[in-house]
C-alpha atoms as a PDB file:
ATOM      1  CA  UNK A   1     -13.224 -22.356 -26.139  1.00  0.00           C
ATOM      2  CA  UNK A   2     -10.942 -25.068 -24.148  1.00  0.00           C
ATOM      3  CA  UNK A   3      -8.455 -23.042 -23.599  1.00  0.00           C
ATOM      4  CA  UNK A   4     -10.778 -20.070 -22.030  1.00  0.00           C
ATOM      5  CA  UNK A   5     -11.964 -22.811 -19.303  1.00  0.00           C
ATOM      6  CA  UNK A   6      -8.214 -23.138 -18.574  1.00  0.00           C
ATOM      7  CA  UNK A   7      -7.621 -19.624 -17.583  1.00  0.00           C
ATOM      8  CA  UNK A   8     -11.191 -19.752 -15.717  1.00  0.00           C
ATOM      9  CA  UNK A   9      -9.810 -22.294 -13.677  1.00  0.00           C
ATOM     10  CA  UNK A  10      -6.094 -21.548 -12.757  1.00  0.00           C
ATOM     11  CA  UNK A  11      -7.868 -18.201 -11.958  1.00  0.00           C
ATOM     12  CA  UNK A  12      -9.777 -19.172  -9.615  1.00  0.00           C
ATOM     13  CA  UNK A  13      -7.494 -22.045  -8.427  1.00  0.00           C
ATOM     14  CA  UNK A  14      -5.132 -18.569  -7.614  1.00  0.00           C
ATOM     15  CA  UNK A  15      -7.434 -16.693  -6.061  1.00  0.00           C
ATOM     16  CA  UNK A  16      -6.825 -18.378  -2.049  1.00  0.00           C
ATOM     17  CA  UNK A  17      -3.148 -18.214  -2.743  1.00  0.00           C
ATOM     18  CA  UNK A  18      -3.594 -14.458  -2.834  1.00  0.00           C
ATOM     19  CA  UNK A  19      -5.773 -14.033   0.464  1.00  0.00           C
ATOM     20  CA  UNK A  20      -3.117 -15.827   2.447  1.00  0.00           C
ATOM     21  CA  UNK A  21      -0.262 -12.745   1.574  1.00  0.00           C
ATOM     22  CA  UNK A  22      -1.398 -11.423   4.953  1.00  0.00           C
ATOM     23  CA  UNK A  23      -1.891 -13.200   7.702  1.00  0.00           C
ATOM     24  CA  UNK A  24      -1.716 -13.286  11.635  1.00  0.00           C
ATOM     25  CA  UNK A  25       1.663 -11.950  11.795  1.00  0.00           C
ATOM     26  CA  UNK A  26       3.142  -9.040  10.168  1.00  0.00           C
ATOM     27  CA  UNK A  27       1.002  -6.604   8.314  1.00  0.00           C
ATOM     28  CA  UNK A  28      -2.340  -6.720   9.658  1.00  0.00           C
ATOM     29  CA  UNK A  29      -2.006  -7.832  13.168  1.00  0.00           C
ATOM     30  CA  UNK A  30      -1.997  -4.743  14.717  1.00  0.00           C
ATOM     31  CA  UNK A  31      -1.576  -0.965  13.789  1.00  0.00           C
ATOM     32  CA  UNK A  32      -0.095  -0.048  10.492  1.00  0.00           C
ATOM     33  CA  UNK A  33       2.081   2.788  13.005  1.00  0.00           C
ATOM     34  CA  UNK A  34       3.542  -0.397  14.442  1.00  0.00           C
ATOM     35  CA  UNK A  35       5.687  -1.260  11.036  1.00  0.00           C
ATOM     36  CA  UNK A  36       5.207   1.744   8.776  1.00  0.00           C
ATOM     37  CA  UNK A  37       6.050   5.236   8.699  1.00  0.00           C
ATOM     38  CA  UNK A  38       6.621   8.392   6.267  1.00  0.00           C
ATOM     39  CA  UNK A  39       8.805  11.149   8.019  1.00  0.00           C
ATOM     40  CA  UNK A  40       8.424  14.545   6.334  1.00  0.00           C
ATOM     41  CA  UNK A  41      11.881  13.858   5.081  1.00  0.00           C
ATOM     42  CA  UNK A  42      11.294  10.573   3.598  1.00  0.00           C
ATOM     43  CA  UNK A  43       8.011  12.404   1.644  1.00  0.00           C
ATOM     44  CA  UNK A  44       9.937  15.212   0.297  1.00  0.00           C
ATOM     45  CA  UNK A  45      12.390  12.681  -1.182  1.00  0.00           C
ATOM     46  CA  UNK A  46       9.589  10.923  -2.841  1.00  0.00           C
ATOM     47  CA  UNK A  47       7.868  13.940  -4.278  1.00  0.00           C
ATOM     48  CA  UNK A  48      11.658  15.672  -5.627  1.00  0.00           C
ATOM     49  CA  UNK A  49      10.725  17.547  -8.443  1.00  0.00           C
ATOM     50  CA  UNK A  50       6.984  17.635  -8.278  1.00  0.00           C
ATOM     51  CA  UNK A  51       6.613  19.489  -5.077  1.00  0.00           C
ATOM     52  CA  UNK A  52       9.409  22.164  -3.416  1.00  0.00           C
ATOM     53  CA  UNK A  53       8.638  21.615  -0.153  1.00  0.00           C
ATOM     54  CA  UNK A  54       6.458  18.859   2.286  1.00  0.00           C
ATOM     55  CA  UNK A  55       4.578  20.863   5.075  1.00  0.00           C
ATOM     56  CA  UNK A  56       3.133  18.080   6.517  1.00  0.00           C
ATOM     57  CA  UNK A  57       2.864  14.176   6.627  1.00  0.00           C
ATOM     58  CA  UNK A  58      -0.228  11.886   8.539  1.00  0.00           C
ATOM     59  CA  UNK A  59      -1.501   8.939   8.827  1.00  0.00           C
ATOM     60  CA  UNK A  60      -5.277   9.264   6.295  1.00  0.00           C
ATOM     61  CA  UNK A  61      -8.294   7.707   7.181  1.00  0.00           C
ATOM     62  CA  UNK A  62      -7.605   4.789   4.589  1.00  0.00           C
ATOM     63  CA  UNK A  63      -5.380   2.489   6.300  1.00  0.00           C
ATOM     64  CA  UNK A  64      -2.465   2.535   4.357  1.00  0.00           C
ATOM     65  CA  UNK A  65      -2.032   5.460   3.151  1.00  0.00           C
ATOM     66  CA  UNK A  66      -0.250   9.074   3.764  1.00  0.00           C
ATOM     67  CA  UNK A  67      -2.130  12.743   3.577  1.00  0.00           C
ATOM     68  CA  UNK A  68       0.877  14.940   2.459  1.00  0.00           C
ATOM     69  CA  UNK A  69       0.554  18.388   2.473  1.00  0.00           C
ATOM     70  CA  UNK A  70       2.945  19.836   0.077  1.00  0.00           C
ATOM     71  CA  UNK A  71       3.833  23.501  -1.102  1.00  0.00           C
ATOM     72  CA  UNK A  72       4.435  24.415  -4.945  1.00  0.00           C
END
């Protein structure tokens, strides 16, 4: 029972560490375009072997992420 309070706590004690990865600078302080980018090139490389051939690479409506259009 003791030692299930101990992970409660160095949980939580953890937790505000976590929420200061991104701050003012870098990622988050302006638009992800800014810093990060997937050329068609880049995609294909990624995707060798599942895919033969990227069609198209943009920016999806979840920040963060890439809608890649890919032919089998």
């Amino acid at each position: 029972m003791l030692n299930n309070g101990y992970i409660v706590v160095l949980f939580i004690l953890l937790l505000p560490v976590s929420a200061l990865a991104f701050r003012e600078a870098g990622c988050g302080a302006g638009d992800c375009r800014d810093c990060h980018a997937l050329s068609k090139k880049e995609a294909a490389t990624l995707l060798q072997g599942k895919v033969s051939e990227v069609v198209d690479v943009k920016r999806s409506q979840v920040p963060g992420l890439w809608d890649v259009e890919a032919a089998n």
